[in-house]
Protein backbone atom coordinates (compact mmCIF):
# COMPACT_ATOMS: atom_id res chain seq x y z
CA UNK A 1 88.23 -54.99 52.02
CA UNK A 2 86.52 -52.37 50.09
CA UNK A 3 83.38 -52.81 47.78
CA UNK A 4 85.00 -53.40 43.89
CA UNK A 5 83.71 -49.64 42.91
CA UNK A 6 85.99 -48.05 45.13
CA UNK A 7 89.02 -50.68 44.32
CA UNK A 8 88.28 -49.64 40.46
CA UNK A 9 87.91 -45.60 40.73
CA UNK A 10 90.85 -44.43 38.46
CA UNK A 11 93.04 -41.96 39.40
CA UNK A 12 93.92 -40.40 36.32
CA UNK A 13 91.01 -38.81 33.17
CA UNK A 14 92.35 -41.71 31.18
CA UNK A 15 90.47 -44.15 32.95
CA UNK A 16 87.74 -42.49 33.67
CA UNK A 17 85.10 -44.63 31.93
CA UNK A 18 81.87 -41.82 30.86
CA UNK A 19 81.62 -37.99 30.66
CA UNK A 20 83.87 -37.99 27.53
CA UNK A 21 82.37 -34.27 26.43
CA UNK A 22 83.93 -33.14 29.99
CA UNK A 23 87.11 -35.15 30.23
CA UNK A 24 88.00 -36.12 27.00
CA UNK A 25 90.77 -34.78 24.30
CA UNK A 26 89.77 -30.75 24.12
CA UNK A 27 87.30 -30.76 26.36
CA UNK A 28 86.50 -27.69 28.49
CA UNK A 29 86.95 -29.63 31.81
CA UNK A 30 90.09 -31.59 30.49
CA UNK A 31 91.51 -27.87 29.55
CA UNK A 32 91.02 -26.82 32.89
CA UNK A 33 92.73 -29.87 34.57
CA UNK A 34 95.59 -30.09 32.55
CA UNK A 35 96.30 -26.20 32.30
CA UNK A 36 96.52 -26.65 36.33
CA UNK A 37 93.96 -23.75 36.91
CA UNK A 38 90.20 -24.99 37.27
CA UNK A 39 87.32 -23.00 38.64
CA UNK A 40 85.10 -23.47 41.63
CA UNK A 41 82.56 -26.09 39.93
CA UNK A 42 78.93 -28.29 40.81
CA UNK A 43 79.23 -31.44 39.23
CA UNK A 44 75.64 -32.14 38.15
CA UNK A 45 74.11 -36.25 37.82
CA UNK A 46 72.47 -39.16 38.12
CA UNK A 47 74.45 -41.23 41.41
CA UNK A 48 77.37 -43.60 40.28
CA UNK A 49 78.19 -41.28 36.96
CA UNK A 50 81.52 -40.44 38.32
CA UNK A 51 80.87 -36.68 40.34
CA UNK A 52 83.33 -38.10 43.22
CA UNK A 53 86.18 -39.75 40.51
CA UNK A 54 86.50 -36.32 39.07
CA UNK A 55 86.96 -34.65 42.15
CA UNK A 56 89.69 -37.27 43.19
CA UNK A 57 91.40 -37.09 39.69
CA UNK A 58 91.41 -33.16 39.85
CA UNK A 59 93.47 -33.21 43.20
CA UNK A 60 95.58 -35.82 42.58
CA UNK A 61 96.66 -34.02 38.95
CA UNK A 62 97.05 -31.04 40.67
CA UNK A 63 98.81 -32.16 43.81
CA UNK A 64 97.01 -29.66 46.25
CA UNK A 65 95.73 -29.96 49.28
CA UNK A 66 92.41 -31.82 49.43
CA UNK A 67 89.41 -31.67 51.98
CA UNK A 68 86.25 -33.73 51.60
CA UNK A 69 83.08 -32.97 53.26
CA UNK A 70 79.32 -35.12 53.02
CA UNK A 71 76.45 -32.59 53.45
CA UNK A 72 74.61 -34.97 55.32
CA UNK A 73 76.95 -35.07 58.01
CA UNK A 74 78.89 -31.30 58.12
CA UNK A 75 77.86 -28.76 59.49
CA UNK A 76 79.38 -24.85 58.99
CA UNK A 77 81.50 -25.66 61.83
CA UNK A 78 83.33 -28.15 59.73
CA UNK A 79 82.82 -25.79 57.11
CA UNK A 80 85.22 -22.81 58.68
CA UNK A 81 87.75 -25.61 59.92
CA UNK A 82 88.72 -26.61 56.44
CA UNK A 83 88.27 -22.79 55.62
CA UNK A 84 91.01 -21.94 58.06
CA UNK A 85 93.34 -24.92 57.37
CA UNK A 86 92.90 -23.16 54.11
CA UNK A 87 94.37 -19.83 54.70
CA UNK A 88 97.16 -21.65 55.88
CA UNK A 89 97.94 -23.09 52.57
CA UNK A 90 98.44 -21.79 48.71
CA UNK A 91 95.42 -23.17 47.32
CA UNK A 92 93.32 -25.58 48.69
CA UNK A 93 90.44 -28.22 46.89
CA UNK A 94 87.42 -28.62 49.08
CA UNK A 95 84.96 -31.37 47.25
CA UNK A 96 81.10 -31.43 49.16
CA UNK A 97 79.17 -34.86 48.58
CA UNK A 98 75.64 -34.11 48.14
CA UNK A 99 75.75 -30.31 48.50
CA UNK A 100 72.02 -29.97 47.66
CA UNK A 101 71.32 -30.97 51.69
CA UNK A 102 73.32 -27.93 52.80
CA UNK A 103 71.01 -25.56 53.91
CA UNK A 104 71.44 -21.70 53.36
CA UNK A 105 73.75 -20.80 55.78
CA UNK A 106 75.57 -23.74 55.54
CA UNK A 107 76.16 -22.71 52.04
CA UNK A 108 76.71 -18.53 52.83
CA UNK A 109 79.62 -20.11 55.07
CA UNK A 110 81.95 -20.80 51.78
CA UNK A 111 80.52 -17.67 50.16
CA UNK A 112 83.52 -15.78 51.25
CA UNK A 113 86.39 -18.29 50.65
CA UNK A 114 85.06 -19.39 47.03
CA UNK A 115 85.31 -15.60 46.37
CA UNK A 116 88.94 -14.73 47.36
CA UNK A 117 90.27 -18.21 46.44
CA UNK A 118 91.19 -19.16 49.38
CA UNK A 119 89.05 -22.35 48.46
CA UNK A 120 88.29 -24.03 45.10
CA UNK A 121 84.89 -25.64 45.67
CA UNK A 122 83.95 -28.90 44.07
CA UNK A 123 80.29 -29.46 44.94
CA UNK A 124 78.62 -33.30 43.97
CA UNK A 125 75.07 -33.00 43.75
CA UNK A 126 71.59 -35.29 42.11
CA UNK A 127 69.70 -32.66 42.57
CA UNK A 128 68.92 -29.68 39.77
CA UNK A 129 71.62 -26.85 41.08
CA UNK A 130 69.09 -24.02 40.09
CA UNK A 131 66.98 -24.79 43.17
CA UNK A 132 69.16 -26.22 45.31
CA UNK A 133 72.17 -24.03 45.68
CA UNK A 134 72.12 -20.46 46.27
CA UNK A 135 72.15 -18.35 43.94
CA UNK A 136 75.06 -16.14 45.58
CA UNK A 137 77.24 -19.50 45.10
CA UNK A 138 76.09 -20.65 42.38
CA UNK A 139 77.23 -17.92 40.51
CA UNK A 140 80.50 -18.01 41.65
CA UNK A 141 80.43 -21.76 40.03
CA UNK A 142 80.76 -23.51 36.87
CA UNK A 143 78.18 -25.96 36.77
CA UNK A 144 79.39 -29.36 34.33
CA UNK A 145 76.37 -31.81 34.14
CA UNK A 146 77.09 -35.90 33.81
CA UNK A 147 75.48 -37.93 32.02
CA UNK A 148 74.32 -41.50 32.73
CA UNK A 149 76.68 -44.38 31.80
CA UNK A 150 75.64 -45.72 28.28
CA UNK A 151 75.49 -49.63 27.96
CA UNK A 152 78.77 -49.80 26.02
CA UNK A 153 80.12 -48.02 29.06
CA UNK A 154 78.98 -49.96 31.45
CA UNK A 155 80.24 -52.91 29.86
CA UNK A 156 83.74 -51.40 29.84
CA UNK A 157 83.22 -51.06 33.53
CA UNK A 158 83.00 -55.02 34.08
CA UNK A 159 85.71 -55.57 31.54
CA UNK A 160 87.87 -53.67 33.51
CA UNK A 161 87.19 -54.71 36.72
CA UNK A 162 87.61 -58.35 35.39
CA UNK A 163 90.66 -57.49 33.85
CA UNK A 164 92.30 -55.12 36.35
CA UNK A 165 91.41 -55.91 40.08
CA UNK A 166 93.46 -57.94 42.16
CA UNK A 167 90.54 -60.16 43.49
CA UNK A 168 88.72 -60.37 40.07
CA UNK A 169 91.41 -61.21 38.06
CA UNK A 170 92.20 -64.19 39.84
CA UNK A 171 88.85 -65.62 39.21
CA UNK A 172 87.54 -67.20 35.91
CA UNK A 173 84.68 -65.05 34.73
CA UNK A 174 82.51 -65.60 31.90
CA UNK A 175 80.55 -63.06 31.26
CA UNK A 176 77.77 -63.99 28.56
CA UNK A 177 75.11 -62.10 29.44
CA UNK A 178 75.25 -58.67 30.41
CA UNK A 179 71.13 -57.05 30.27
CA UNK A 180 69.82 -57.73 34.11
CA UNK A 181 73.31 -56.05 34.80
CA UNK A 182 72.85 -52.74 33.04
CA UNK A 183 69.25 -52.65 33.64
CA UNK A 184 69.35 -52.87 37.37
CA UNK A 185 72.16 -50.43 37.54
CA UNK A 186 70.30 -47.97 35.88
CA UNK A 187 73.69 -46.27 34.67
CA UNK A 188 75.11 -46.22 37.69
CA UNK A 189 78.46 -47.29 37.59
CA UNK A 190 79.00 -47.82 41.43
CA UNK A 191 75.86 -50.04 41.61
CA UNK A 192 76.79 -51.85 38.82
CA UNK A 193 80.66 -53.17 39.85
CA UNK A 194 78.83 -53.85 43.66
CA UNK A 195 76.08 -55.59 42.00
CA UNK A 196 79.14 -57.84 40.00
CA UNK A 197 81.22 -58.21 42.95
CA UNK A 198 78.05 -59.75 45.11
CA UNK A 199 77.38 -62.18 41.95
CA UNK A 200 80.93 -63.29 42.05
CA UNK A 201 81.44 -63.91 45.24
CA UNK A 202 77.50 -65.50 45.57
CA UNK A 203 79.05 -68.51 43.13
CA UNK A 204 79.19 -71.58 44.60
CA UNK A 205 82.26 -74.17 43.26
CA UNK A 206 85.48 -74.57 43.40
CA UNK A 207 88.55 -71.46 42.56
CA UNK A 208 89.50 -72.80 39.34
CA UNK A 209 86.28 -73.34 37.63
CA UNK A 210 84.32 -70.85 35.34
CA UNK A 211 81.58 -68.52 36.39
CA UNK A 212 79.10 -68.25 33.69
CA UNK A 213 77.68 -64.20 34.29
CA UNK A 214 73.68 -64.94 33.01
CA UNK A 215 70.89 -62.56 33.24
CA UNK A 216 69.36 -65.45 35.32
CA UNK A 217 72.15 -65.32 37.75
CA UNK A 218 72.03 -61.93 38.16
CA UNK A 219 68.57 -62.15 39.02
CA UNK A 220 68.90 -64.13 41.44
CA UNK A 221 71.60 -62.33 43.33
CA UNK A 222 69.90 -59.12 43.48
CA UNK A 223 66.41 -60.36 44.42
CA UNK A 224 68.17 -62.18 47.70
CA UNK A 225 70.75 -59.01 48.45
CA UNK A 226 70.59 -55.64 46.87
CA UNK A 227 69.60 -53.52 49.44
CA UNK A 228 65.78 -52.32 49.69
CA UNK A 229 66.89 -48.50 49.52
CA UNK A 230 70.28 -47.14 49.37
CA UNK A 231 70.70 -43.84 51.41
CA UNK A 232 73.06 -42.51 48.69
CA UNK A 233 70.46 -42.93 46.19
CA UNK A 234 71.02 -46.08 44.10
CA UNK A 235 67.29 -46.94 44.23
CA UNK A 236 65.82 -43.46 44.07
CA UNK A 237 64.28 -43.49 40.97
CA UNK A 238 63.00 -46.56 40.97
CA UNK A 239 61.15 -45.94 44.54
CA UNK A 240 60.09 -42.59 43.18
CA UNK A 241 58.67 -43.88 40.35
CA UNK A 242 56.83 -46.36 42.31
CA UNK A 243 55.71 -43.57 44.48
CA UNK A 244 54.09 -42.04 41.84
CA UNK A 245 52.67 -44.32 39.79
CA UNK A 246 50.75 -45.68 43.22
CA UNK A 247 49.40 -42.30 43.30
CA UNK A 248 48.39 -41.84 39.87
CA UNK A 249 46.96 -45.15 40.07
CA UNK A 250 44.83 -43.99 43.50
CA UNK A 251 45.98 -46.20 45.46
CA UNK A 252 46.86 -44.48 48.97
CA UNK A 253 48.07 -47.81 50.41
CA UNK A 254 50.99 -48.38 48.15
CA UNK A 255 51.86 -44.65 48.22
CA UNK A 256 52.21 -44.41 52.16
CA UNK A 257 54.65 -47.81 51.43
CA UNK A 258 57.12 -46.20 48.95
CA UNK A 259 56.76 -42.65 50.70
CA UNK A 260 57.59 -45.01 54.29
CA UNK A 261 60.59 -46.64 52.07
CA UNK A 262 62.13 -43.04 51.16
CA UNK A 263 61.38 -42.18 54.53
CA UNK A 264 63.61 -44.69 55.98
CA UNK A 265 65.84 -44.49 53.45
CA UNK A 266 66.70 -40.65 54.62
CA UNK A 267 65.83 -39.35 51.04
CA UNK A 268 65.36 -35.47 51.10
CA UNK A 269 62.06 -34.47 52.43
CA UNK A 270 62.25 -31.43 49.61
CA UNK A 271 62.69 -33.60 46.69
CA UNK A 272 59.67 -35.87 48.10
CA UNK A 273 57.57 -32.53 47.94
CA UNK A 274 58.76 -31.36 45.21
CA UNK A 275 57.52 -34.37 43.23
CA UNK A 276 53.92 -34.27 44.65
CA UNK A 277 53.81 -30.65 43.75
CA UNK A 278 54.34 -31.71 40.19
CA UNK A 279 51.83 -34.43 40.24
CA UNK A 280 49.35 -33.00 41.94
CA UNK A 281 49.24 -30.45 38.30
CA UNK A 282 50.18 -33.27 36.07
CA UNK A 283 48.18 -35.70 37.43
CA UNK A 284 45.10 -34.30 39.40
CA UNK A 285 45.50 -30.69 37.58
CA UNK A 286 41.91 -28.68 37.30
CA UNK A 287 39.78 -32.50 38.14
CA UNK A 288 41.07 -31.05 42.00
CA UNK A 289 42.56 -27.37 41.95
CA UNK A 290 42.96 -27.95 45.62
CA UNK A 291 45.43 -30.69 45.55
CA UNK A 292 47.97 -28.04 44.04
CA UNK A 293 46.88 -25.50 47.21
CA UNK A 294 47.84 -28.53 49.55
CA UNK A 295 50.88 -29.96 47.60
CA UNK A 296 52.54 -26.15 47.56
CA UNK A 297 51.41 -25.58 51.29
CA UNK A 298 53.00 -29.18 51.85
CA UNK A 299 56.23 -28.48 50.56
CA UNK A 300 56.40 -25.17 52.45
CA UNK A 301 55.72 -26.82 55.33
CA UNK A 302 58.16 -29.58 55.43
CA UNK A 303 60.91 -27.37 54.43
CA UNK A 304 59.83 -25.68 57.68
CA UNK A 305 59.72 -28.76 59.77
CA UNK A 306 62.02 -31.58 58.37
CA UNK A 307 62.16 -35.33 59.67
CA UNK A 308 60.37 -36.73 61.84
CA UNK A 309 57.64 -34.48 61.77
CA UNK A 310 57.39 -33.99 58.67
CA UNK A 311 56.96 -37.79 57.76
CA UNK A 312 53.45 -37.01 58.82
CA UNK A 313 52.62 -33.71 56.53
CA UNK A 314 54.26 -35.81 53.79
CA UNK A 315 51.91 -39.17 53.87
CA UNK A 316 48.81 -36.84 54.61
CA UNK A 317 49.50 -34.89 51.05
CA UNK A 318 50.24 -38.28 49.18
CA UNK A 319 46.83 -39.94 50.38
CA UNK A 320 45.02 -36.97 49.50
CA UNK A 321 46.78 -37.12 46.22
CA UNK A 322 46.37 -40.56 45.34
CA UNK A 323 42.73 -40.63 46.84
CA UNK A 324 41.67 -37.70 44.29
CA UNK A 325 39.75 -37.64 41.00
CA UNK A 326 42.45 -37.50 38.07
CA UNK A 327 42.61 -35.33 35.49
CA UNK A 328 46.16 -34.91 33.04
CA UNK A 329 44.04 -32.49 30.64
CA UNK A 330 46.22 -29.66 31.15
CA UNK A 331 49.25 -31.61 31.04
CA UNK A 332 48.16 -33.01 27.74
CA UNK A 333 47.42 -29.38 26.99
CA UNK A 334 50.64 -27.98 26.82
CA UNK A 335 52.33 -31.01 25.12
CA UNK A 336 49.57 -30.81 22.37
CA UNK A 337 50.98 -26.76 22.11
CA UNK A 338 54.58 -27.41 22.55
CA UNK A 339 53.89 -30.15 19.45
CA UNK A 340 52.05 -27.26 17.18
CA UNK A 341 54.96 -24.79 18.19
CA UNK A 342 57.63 -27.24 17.13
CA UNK A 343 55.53 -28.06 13.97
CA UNK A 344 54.79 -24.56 12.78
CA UNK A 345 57.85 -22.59 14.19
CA UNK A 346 56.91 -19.02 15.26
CA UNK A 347 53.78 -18.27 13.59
CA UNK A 348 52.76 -14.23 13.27
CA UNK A 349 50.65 -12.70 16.38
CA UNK A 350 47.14 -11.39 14.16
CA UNK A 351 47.27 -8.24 14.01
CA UNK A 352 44.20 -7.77 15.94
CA UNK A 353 45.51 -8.52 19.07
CA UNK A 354 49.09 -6.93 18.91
CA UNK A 355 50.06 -4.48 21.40
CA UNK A 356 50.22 -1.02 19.67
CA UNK A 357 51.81 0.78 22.37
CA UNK A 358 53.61 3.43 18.93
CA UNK A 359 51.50 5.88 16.47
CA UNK A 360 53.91 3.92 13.90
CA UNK A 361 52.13 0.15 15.17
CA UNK A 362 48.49 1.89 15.44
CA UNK A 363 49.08 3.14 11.58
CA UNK A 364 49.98 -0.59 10.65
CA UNK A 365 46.87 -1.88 12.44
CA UNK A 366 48.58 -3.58 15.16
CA UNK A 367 45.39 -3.87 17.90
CA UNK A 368 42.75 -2.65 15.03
CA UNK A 369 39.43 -4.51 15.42
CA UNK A 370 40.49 -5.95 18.58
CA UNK A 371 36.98 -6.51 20.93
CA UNK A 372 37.73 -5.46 24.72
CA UNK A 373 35.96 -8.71 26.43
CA UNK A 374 34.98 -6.93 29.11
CA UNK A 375 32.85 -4.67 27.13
CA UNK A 376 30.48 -7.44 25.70
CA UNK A 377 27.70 -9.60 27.35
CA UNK A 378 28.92 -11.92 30.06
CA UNK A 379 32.35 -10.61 29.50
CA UNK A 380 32.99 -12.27 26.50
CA UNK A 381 33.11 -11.27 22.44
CA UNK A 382 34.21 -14.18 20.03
CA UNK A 383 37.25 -13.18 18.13
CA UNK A 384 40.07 -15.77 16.79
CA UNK A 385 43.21 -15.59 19.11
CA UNK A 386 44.97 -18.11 17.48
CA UNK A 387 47.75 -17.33 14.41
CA UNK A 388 45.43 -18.27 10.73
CA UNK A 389 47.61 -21.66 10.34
CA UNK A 390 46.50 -23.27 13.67
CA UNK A 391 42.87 -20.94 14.25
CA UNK A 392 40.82 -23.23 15.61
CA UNK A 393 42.78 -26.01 17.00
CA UNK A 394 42.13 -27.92 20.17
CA UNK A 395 44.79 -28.05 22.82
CA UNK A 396 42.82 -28.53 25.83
CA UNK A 397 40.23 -31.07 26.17
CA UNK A 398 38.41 -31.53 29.73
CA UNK A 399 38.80 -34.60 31.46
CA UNK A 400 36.31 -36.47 32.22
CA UNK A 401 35.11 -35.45 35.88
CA UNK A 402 32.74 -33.17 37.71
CA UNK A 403 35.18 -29.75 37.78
CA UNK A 404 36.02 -30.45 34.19
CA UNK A 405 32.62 -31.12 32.82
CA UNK A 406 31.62 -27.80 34.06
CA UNK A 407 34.32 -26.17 32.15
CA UNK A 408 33.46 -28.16 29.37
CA UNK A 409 29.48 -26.58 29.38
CA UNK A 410 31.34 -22.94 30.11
CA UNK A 411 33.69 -23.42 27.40
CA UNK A 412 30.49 -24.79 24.76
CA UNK A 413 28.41 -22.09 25.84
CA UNK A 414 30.72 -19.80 24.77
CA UNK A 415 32.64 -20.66 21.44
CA UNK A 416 29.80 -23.51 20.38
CA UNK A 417 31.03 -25.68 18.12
CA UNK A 418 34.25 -24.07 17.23
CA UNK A 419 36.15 -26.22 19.53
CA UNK A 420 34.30 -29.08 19.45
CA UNK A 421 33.26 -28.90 23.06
């Protein structure tokens, strides 16, 4: 029997449950579909948002001949066999699960095929396109992002599912409380209908009486059988979150835990990197300039080396990181600017230090009174390089460790108590 998300996956746009500004009345996607002419395409989100459904619904509407492909399994071999079953055909729909884990050449091999249209690609991917696909094919794409299910969505999913499958529908369901539902799915639609379905079928009691769906029920049900980590990522951002709130918390013990737990898992050794390298500036930023030498050398590495190995570079970065002196200053920075940039709009450069590269900007004193730095004591002459609304505001204030303090007593020696170092 399959699981009740794959009993429930429509066939047709019109019950397709999210993603209305892609598939709904006018939309650019819908166009496409129903015009019978739709470009090669990356479908963009969160896991259980509907990436595969529209893939399905595309070739069934169109009635063409349909190939499916997971990247964690295919290689370029596979690859050139639906490529050449292809050629054989009119047109031909070939939809990649998870095309982020396709390496380069994996990915040059459909170059060719996407371009003549021999092939209409349909890539599925969690993963931010602009990193993980080429650029070559990527450009040859349309790239349509999904959003996560909204609550009222979600709750259309179990309505349906109670309402329309053959197993459900049989069974007197109640359902009164819907929160530990939604919350634990996350807005994944797939998790939440196999979430339901092990609920239902955990009641005890006879056919004919009522299940009563409570938060407390729910509870119960997942604590005893959702799985610790899915390998198609319905957990990932929970365990990722854990991951790095261990480390920001310094605690090396429960990092090397959740890192193990994606490990095992099989989540992408690139994404795990990735993330450090971002903490390792948000989180331990100038406290520990190193940690963003090792984080960077750390994701070059295991890009290099993949599993197992690399299960080894990857818990040796995240103890370092979680057993170093914090510091979010420069994060804090930025937001602080981003705020005054939003608040202000686009305040004038002073004139002072404009570039004048024209006789026209010299003669309207773009660059006039500017003071070369290098020309003054210790390399330094104070001047305001701020716009007159904001001069004088604070956007980065040193944390409170050894590095920073030091930059701190630089920064005082130098502007005094302008800053209010």
């Amino acid at each position: 029997m399959q699981p009740l998300a794959e009993r429930m996956r429509p066939s047709s746009l019109d019950d397709l449950v999210g993603q209305e500004h892609l598939t709904g009345k006018g939309s650019i996607l819908r166009t496409a579909i129903e015009s019978g002419h739709i470009p090669s395409m990356i479908l963009w989100g969160p896991p259980g948002t509907g990436k595969t459904t529209i893939a399905n619904i595309i070739a069934h509407t169109l009635s063409v001949p349909y190939y499916q492909l997971s990247a964690i399994s295919s290689g370029v071999k596979d690859v050139r066999e639906v490529i050449d079953a292809a050629k054989q055909q009119q047109n031909a729909i070939l939809f990649i699960d998870e095309i982020h884990r396709f390496n380069k050449s994996q990915q040059d091999a459909l170059l060719g095929a996407v371009e003549k249209g021999t092939i209409t690609l349909i890539g599925a991917t969690t993963e931010n396109p602009s990193f993980e696909v080429n650029s070559a094919l990527l450009s040859r794409c349309q790239v349509y992002v999904l959003k996560a299910l909204t609550e009222q969505g979600l709750v259309q999913l179990l309505r349906q599912a109670m309402l329309k499958d053959e197993l459900l529908n049989q069974k007197n369901i109640e359902l009164k409380e819907t929160a530990a539902l939604i919350n634990i799915s996350g807005g994944d639609g797939r998790k939440l209908l196999n979430l339901f379905e092990l609920v239902v079928q955990s009641a005890p009691g006879k056919k004919e009486s009522t299940l009563i769906v409570t938060d407390t029920v729910v509870m119960q049900v997942a604590q005893k059988k959702v799985a610790l980590y899915d390998k198609q990522g319905e957990q990932h951002y929970d365990i990722i979150s854990a991951f790095i709130k261990s480390m920001r918390g310094s605690d090396p013990n429960a990092a090397v835990y959740w890192l193990a737990r994606m490990i095992e898992g099989g989540e992408d050794v690139k994404f795990i990197a990735r993330r450090m390298l971002i903490f390792a500036s948000e989180d331990v930023g100038n406290a520990n300039p190193n940690a963003l030498l090792l984080a960077n050398a750390t994701f070059d590495a295991v890009n290099k080396i993949g599993y197992p190995e690399s299960r080894i570079i990857l818990s040796q970065c995240a103890v370092y990181l979680a057993s170093s002196v914090k510091s979010n200053a420069s994060y804090e920075a930025i937001g602080n600017a981003l705020a005054l940039v939003k608040q202000h709009g686009d305040l004038p450069v002073p004139l002072h230090i404009r570039n004048a590269p024209t006789t026209l900007m010299k003669n309207l004193d773009y660059g006039k009174d500017y003071k070369y730095s290098h020309a003054f004591e210790g390399n330094f002459a104070e001047q305001e390089y701020l716009p007159d609304k904001i001069a004088g505001t604070k956007m980065y204030n040193p944390g409170k460790n050894a590095r920073e303090e030091e930059m701190r007593k630089f920064l005082k020696s130098l502007w005094k108590d302008k800053y209010g170092y």
